[in-house]
Protein backbone atom coordinates (compact mmCIF):
# COMPACT_ATOMS: atom_id res chain seq x y z
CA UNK A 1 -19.38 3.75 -12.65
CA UNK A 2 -22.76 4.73 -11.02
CA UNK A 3 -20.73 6.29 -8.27
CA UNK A 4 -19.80 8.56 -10.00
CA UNK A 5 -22.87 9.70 -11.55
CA UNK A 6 -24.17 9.59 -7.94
CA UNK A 7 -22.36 12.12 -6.70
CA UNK A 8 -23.31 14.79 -9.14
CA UNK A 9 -26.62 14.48 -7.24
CA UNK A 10 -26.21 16.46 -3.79
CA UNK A 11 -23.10 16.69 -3.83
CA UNK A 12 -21.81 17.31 -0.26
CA UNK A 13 -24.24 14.68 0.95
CA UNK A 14 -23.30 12.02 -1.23
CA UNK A 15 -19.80 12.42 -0.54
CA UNK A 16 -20.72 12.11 2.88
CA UNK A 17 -21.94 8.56 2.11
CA UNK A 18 -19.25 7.60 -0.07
CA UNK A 19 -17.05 8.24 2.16
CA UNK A 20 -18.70 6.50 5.45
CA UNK A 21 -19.07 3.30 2.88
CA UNK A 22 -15.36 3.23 2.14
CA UNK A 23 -14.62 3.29 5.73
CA UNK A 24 -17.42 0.27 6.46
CA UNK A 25 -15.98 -1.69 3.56
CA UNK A 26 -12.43 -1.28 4.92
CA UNK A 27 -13.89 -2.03 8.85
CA UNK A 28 -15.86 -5.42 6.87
CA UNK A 29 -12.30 -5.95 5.74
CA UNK A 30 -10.31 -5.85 9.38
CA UNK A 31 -13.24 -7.99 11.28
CA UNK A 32 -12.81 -10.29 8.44
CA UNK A 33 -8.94 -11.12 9.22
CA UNK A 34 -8.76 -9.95 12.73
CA UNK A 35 -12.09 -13.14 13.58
CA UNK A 36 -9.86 -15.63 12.55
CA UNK A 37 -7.10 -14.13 14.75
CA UNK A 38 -8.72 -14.03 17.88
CA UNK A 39 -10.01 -17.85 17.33
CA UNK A 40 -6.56 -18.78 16.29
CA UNK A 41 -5.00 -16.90 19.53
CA UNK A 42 -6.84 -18.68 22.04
CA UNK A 43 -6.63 -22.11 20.28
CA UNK A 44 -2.61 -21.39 20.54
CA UNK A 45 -3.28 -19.89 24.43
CA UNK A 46 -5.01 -23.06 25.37
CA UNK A 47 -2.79 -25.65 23.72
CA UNK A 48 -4.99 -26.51 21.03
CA UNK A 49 -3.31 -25.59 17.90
CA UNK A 50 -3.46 -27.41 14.49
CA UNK A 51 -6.61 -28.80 14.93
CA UNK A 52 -7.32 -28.76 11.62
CA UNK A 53 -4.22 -30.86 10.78
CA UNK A 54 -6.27 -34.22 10.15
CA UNK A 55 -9.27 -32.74 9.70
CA UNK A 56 -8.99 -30.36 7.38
CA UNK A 57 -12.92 -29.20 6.96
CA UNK A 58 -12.04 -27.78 10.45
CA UNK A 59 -10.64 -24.25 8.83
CA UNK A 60 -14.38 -23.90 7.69
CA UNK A 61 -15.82 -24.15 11.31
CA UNK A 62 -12.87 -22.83 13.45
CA UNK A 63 -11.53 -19.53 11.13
CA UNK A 64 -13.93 -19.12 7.90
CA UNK A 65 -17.15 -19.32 10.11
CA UNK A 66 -15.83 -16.29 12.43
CA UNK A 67 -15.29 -14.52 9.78
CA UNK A 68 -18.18 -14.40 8.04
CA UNK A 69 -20.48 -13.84 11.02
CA UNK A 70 -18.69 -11.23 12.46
CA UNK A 71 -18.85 -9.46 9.32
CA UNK A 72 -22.74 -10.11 9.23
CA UNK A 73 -22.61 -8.60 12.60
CA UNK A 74 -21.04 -5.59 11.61
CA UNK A 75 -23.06 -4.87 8.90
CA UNK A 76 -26.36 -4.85 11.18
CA UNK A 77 -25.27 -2.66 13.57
CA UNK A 78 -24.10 -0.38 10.62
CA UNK A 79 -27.51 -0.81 9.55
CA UNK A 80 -29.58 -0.28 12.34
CA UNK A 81 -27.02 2.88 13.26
CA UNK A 82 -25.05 4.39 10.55
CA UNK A 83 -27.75 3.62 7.55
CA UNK A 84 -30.55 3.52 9.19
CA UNK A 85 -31.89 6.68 7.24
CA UNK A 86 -30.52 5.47 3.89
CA UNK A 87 -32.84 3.89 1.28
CA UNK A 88 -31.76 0.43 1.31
CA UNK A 89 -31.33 -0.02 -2.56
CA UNK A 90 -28.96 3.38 -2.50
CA UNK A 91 -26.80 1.27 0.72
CA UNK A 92 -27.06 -1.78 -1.48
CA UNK A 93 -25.27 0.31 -4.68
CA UNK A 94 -23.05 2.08 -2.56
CA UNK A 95 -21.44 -1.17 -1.13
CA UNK A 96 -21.26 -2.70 -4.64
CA UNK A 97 -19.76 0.61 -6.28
CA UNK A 98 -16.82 1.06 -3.23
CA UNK A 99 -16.02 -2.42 -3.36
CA UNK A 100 -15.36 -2.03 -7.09
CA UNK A 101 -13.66 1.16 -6.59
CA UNK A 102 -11.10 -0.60 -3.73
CA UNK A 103 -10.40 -3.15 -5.85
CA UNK A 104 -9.73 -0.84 -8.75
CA UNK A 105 -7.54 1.17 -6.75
CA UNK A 106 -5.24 -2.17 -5.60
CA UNK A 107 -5.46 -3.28 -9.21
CA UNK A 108 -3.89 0.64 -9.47
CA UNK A 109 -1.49 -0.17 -6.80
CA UNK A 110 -0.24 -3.58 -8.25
CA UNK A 111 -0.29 -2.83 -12.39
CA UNK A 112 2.27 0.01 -10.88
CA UNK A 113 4.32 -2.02 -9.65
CA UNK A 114 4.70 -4.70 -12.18
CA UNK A 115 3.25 -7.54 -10.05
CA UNK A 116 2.52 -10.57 -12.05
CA UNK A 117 -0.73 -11.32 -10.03
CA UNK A 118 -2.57 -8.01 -10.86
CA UNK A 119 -4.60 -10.09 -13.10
CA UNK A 120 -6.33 -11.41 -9.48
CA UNK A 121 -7.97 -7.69 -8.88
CA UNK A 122 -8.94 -7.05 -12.27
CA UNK A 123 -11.24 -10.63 -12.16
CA UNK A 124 -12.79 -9.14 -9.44
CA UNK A 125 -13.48 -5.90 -11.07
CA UNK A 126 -14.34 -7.11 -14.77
CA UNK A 127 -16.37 -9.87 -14.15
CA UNK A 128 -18.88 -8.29 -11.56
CA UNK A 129 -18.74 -4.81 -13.35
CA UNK A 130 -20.20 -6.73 -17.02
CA UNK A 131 -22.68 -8.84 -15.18
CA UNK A 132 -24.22 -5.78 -13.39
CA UNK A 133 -24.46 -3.92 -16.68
CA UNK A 134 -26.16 -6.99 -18.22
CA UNK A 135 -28.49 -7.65 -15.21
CA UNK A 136 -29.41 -3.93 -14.90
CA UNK A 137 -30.37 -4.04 -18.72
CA UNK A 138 -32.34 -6.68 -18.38
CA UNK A 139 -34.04 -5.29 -15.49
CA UNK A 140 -33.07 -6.87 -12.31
CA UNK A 141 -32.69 -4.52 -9.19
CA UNK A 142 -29.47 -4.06 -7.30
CA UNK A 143 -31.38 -5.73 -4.27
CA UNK A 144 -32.51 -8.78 -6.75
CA UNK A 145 -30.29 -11.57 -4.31
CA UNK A 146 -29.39 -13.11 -7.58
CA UNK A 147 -28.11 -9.82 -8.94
CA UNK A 148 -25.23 -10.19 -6.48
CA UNK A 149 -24.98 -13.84 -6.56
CA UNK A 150 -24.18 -14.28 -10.42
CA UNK A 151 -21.85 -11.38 -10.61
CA UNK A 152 -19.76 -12.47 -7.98
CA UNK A 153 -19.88 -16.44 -9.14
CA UNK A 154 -16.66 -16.24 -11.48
CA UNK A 155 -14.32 -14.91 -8.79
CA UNK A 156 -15.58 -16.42 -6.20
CA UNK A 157 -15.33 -19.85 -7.90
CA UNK A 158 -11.84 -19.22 -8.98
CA UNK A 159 -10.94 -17.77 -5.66
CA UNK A 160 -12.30 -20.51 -3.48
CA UNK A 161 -10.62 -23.05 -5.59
CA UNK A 162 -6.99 -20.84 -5.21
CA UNK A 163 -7.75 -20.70 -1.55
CA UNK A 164 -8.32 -24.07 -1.53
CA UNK A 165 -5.49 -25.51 -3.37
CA UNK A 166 -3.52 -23.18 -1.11
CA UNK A 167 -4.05 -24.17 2.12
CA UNK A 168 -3.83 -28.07 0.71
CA UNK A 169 -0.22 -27.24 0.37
CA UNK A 170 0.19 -25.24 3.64
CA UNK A 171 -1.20 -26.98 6.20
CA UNK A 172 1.43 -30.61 5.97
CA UNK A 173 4.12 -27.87 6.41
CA UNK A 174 2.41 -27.39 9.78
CA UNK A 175 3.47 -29.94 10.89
CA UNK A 176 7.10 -29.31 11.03
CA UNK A 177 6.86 -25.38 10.88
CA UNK A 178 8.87 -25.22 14.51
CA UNK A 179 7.84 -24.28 17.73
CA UNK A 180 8.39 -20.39 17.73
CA UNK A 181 5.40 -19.04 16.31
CA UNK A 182 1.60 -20.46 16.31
CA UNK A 183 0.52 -21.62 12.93
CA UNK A 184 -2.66 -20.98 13.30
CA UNK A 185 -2.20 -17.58 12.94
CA UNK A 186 -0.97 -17.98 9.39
CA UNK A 187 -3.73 -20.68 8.70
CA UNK A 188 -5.66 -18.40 10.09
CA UNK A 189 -5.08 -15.22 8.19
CA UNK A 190 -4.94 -17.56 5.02
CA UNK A 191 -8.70 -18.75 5.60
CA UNK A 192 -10.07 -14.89 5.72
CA UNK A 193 -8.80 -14.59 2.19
CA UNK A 194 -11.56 -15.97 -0.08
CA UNK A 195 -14.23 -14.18 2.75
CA UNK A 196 -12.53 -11.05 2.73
CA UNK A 197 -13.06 -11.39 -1.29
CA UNK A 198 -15.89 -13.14 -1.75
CA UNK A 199 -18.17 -11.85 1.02
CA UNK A 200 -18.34 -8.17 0.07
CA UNK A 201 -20.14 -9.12 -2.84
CA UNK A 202 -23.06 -10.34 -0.98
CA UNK A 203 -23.15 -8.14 2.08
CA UNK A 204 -26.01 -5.62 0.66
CA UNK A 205 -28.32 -8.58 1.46
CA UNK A 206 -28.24 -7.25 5.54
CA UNK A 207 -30.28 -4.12 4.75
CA UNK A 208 -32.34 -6.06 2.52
CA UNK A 209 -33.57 -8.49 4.39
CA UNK A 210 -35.42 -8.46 7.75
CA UNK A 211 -34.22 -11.54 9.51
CA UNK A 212 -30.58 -11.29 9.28
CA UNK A 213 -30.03 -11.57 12.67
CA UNK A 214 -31.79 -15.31 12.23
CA UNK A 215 -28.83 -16.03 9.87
CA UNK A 216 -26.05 -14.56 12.57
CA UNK A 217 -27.59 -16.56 15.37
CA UNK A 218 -28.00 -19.56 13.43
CA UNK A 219 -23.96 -19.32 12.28
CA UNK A 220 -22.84 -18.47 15.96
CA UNK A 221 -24.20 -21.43 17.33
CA UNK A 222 -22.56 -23.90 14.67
CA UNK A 223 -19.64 -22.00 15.24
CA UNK A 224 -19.87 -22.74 18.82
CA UNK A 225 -21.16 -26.42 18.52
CA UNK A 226 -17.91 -26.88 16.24
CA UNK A 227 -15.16 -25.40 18.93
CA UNK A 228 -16.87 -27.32 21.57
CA UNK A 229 -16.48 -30.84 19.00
CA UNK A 230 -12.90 -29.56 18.63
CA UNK A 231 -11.85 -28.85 22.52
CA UNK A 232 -13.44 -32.07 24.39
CA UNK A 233 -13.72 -34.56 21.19
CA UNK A 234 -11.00 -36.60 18.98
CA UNK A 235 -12.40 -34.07 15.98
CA UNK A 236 -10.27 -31.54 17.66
CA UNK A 237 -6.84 -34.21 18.22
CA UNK A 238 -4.08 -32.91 15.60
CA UNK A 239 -2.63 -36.33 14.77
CA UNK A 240 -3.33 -39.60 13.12
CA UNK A 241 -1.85 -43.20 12.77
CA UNK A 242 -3.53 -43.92 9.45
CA UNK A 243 -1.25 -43.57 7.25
CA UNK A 244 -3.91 -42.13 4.63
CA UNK A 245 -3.74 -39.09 6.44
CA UNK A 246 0.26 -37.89 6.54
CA UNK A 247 -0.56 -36.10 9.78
CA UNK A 248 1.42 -37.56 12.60
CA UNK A 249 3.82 -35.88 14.45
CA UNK A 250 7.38 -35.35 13.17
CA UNK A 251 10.33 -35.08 15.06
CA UNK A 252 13.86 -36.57 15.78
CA UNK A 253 14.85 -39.06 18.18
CA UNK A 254 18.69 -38.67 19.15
CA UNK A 255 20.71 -40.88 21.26
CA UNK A 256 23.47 -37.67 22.27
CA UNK A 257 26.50 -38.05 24.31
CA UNK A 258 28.28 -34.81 25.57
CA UNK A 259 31.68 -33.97 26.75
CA UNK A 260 32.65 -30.34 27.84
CA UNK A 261 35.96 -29.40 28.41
CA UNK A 262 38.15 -26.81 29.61
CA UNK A 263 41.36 -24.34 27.89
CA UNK A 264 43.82 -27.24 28.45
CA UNK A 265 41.22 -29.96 27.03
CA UNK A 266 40.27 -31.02 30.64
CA UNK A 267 37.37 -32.58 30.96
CA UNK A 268 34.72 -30.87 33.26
CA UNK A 269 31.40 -32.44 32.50
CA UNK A 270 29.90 -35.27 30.51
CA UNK A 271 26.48 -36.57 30.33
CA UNK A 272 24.15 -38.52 27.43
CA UNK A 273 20.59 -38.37 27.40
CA UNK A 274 18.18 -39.76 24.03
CA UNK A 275 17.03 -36.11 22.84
CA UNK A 276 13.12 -36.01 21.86
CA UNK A 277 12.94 -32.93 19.47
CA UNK A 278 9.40 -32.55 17.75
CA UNK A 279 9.05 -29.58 15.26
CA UNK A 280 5.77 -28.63 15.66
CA UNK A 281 4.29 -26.22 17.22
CA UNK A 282 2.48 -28.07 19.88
CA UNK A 283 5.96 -30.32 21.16
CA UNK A 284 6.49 -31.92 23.66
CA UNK A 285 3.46 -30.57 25.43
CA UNK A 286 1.31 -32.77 23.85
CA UNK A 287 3.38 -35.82 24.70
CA UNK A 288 2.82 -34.91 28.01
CA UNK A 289 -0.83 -34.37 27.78
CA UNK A 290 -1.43 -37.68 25.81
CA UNK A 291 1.20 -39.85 27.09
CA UNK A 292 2.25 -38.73 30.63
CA UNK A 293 3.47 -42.22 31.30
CA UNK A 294 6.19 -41.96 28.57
CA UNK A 295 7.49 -38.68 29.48
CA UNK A 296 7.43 -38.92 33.41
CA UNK A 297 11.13 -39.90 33.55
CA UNK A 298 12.28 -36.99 31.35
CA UNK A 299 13.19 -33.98 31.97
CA UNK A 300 13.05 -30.65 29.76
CA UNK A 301 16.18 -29.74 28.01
CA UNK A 302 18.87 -27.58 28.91
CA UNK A 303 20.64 -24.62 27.22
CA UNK A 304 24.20 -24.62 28.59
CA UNK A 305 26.08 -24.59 25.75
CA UNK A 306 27.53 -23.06 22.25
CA UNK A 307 24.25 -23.11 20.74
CA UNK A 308 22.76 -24.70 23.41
CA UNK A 309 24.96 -27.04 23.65
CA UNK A 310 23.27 -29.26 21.65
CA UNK A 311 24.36 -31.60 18.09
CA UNK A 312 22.12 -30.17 16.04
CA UNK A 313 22.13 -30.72 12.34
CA UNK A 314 20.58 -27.66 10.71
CA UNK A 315 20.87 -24.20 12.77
CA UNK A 316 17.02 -24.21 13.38
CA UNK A 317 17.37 -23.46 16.95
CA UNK A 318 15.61 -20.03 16.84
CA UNK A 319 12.46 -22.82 15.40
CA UNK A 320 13.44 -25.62 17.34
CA UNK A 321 14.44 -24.24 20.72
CA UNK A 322 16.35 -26.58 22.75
CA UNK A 323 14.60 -25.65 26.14
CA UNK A 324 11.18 -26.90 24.77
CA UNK A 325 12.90 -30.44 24.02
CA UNK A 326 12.99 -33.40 26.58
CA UNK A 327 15.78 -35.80 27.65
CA UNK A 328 15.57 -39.14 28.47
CA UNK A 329 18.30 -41.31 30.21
CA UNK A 330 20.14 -43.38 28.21
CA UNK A 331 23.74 -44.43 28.41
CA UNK A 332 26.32 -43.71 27.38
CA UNK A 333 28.13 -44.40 23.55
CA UNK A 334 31.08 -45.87 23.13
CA UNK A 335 31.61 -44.38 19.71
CA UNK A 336 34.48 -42.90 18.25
CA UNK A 337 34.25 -38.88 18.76
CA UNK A 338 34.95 -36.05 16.64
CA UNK A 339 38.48 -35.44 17.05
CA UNK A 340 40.05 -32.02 17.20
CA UNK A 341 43.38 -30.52 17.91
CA UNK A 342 45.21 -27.03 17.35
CA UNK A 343 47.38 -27.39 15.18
CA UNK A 344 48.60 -23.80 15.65
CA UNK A 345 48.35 -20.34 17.52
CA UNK A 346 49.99 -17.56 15.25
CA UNK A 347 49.82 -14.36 15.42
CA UNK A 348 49.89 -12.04 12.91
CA UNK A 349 50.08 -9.02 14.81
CA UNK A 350 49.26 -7.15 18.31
CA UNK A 351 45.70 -7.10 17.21
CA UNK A 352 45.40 -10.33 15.12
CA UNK A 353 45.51 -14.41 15.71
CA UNK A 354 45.15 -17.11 13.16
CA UNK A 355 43.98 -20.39 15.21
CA UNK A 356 44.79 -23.59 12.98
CA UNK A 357 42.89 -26.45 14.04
CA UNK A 358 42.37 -30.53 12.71
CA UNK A 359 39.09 -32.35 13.04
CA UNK A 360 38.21 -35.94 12.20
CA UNK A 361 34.67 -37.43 12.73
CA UNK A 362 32.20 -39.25 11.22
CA UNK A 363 30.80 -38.22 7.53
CA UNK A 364 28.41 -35.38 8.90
CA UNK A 365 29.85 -32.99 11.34
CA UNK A 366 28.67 -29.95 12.55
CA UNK A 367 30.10 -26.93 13.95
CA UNK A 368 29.00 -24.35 16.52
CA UNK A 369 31.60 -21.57 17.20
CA UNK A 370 30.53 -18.59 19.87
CA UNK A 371 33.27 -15.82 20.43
CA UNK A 372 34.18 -14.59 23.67
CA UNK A 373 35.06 -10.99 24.71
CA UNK A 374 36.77 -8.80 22.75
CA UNK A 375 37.45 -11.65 20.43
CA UNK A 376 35.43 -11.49 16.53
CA UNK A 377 36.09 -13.58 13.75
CA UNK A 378 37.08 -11.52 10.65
CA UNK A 379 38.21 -14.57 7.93
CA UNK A 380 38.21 -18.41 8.03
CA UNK A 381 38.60 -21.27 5.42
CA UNK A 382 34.92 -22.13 4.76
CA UNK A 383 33.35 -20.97 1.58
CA UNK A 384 33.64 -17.27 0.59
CA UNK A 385 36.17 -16.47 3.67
CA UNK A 386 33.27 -14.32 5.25
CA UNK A 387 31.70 -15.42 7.96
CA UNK A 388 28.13 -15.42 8.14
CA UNK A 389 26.78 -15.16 12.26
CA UNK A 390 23.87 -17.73 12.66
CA UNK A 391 20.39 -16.59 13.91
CA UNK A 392 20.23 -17.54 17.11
CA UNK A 393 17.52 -17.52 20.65
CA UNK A 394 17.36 -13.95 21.92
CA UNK A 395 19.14 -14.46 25.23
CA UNK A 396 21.93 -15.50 23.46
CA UNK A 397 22.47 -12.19 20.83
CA UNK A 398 24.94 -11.21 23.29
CA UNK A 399 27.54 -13.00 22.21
CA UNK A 400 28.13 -13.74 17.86
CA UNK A 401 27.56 -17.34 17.13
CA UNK A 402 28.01 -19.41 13.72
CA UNK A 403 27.27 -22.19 12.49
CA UNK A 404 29.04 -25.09 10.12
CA UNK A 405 27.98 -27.77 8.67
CA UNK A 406 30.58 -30.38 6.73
CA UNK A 407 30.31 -33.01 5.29
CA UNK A 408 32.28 -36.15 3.49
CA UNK A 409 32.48 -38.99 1.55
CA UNK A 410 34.70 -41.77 1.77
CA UNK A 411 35.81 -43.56 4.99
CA UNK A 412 35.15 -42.07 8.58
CA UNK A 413 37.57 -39.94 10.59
CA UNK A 414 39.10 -38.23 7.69
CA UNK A 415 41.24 -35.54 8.57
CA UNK A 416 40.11 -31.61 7.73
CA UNK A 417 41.98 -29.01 8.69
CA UNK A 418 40.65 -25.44 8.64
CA UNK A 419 42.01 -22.17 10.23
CA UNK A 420 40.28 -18.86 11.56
CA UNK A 421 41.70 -15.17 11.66
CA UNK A 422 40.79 -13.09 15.07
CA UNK A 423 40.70 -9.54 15.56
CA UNK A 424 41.46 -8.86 19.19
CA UNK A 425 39.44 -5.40 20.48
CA UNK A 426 41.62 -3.60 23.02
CA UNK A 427 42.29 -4.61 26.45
CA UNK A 428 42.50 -8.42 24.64
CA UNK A 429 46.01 -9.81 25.19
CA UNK A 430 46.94 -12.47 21.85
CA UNK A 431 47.36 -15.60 24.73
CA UNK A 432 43.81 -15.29 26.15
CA UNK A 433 41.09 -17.37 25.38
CA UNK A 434 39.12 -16.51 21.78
CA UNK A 435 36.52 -18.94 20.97
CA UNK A 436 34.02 -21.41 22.39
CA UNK A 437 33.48 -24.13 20.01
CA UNK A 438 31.33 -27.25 19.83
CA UNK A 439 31.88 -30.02 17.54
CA UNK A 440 29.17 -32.76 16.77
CA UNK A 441 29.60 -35.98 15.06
CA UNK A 442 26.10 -37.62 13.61
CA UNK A 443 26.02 -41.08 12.98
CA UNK A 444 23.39 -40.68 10.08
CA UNK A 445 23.86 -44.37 8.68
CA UNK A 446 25.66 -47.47 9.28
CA UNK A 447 26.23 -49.73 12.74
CA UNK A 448 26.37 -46.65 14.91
CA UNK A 449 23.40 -44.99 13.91
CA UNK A 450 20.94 -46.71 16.22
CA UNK A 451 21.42 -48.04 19.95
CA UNK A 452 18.83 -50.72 21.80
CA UNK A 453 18.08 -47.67 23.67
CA UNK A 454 17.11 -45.65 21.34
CA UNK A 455 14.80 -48.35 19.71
CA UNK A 456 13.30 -48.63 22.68
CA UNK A 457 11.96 -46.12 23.30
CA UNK A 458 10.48 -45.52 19.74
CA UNK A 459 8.34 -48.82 19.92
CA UNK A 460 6.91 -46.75 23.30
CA UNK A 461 6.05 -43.78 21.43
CA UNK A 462 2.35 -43.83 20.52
CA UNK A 463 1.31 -44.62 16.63
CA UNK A 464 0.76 -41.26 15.63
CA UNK A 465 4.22 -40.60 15.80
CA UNK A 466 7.46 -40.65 13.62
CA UNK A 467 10.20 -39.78 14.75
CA UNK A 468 14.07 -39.81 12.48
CA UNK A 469 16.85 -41.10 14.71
CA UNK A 470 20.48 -41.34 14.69
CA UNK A 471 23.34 -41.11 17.20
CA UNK A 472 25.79 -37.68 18.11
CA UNK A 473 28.40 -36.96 20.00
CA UNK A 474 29.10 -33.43 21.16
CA UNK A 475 32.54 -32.09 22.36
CA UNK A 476 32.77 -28.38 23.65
CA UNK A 477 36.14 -26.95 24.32
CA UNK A 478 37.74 -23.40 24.57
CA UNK A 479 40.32 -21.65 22.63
């Protein structure tokens, strides 16, 4: 490579530049993905995420754009500072050589490895590196705009269509990616891809060209022309009704009733509420800030349970947190609850208690079960005997909790019975209470799966919604 060569030539001195070039390279690099970041931190801070989920050509204004003029911004202050005593056809080589050279070295990196996709850094090496031999025998210089432009059309073309195909897939899943971490930093980081690749290529034309700054000016204001389309105009809404588009909101509409009881099966508390659970980031918030009227006679969710205390049917919580979900009154069912009885209380030893218990419910019943002090779970009936502890919300890793989900064919209320072995720590006497467990029966089909409350309230719920709804009960009791 003509690096190489170049640094036969004053040695110390052309090291010296080498080395500042790898380091602006790698700085082009982190301005590239850290743009995006920043846009896609205060679209999340302001309650603007997923902007880009109906219109897509948004990730082009909001996270692309950033990218590429910050980097343009770099480069002439690196220009007018750093290189400003540097030939501008020797800056122009030196950018193209280290850019080959990082790319070589991750191509390195990955053929080590065996990674399958190593094929990715040698296109960007093999392509550019034969078109500038061509274009130099022919004549071209380095500076020649086109020089850069046709060595770097191959990748780029491939890339951008990759990038593109890429984020066609990614950004339904959006939609229903859960409420504990702001996609747009993932879209985000995604989008910087084919600029972090593609613009490198191109960059020498800052220090050959006099009226860059024209170009940075020109993409700052479309940049902020777009954000201020996207913050005070429908181009900026997430959602749609047309159903052309697959971008509504998902979520699930449940009409719950709850019982919680005490050691001897007393009842203490009961209450039902129709549970609004969205999965997107944005949730209920932006029921609230589109249709206040709707949500002005419900309240936010509680956690006061085993896993909150809620029927849900996949242990999502730590996506789906219950305390970002609304209630809304509702009645409440006169259903036929999960029914559950122990059996028996054995115990094997000072130290050990088998609890044998019998459940009946509907077809699809899940299971939340949260020791108590001193009290762990060390064997039980389901699957390989192990038990596996559920992820749960942080405030809650006090305390072990897991999670079962069962399920039937055939008629409802069959019987299951199932048993657990306890270890009891010291201090733990064999007749206290063990376990905290929540049962929850989902009406997924059939006459009880929807109430004239619950389809209610959906015909309310504005167009560019869709929600899935069935009915649970929930019974807590102690052990």
């Amino acid at each position: 490579m003509l690096f190489i060569c170049y640094l036969f030539t004053d040695y110390s001195n052309k090291l010296k530049q080498l080395s500042v070039t790898v380091i602006a390279m790698l700085g082009t690099w982190l301005i590239i993905v850290l743009a995006p970041l920043a846009i896609a931190c205060f679209l999340s801070a302001i309650g603007r995420s997923l902007s880009y989920y109906t219109y897509n050509l948004n990730v082009v204004w909001i996270f692309m754009l950033p990218s590429v003029t910050a980097a343009l911004a770099f480069h002439l202050v690196l220009k007018r500072t750093v290189f400003k005593n540097i030939d501008a056809q020797t800056v122009v080589v030196l950018l193209r050589d280290v850019n080959l050279l990082l790319w070589s070295f991750i191509l390195a990196l990955m053929t080590a490895k065996g990674l399958m996709s190593s094929y990715l850094p040698l296109l960007f090496i093999l392509c550019p590196a034969c078109v500038y031999t061509i274009l130099q025998v022919i004549g071209l210089k380095p500076t020649n705009l086109v020089f850069s432009l046709v060595a770097a059309f191959v990748p780029s073309l491939y890339i951008v269509f990759m990038f593109y195909i890429l984020l066609m897939f990614l950004i339904p899943i959006m939609g229903r990616s859960g409420m504990a971490n702001s996609p747009d930093l993932l879209i985000g980081v995604i989008s910087s891809g084919p600029v972090l690749i593609c613009l490198p290529y191109q960059i020498g034309f800052v220090y050959t060209h006099s009226k860059v700054g024209r170009v940075i000016s020109t993409s700052a204001v479309v940049f902020g022309l777009a954000l201020t389309c996207i913050l005070i105009t429908p181009a900026g809404f997430p959602y749609s009704a047309n159903p052309n588009d697959a971008s509504v909101q998902r979520g699930f509409l449940l009409h719950i009733d709850r019982q919680f009881h005490t050691t001897n099966s007393q009842l203490i508390h009961k209450d039902a509420y129709v549970w609004y659970k969205p999965v997107d980031y944005l949730g209920g918030e932006v029921l609230m800030q589109y249709a206040p009227w709707l949500i002005e006679n419900a309240k936010k969710a509680t956690c006061d349970g085993v896993y909150c205390g809620r029927p849900y049917l996949f242990p999502v919580l730590p996506h789906v947190d219950a305390r970002k979900t609304y209630d809304f009154p509702a009645p409440k069912l006169n259903f036929t609850r999960v029914k559950v009885e122990l059996l028996d209380r054995i115990h094997l030893n000072d130290s050990m208690v088998r609890l044998v218990l019998s459940m009946s419910g509907p077809s699809h019943v899940t299971v939340f079960i949260s020791e108590l002090q001193k009290a762990k779970i060390i064997k039980w009936d389901f699957g390989s005997n192990v038990p596996v502890e559920a992820v749960t919300l942080p405030f809650m890793r006090h305390t072990t909790t897991y999670f079962i989900y069962y399920s039937h064919a055939g008629p409802a209320n069959t019987t299951w019975n199932f048993s657990m072995d306890i270890y009891l720590e010291c201090n733990k006497t064999v007749d206290q209470s063990l376990l905290r467990m929540g049962f929850a029966g989902h009406h997924l089909h059939g006459p009880n799966q929807l109430t004239p409350v619950l389809l209610l309230l959906e015909q309310e719920l504005p167009p560019w919604m869709v929600m899935m709804r069935w009915c649970a009960t929930y019974d807590e009791f102690i052990f």
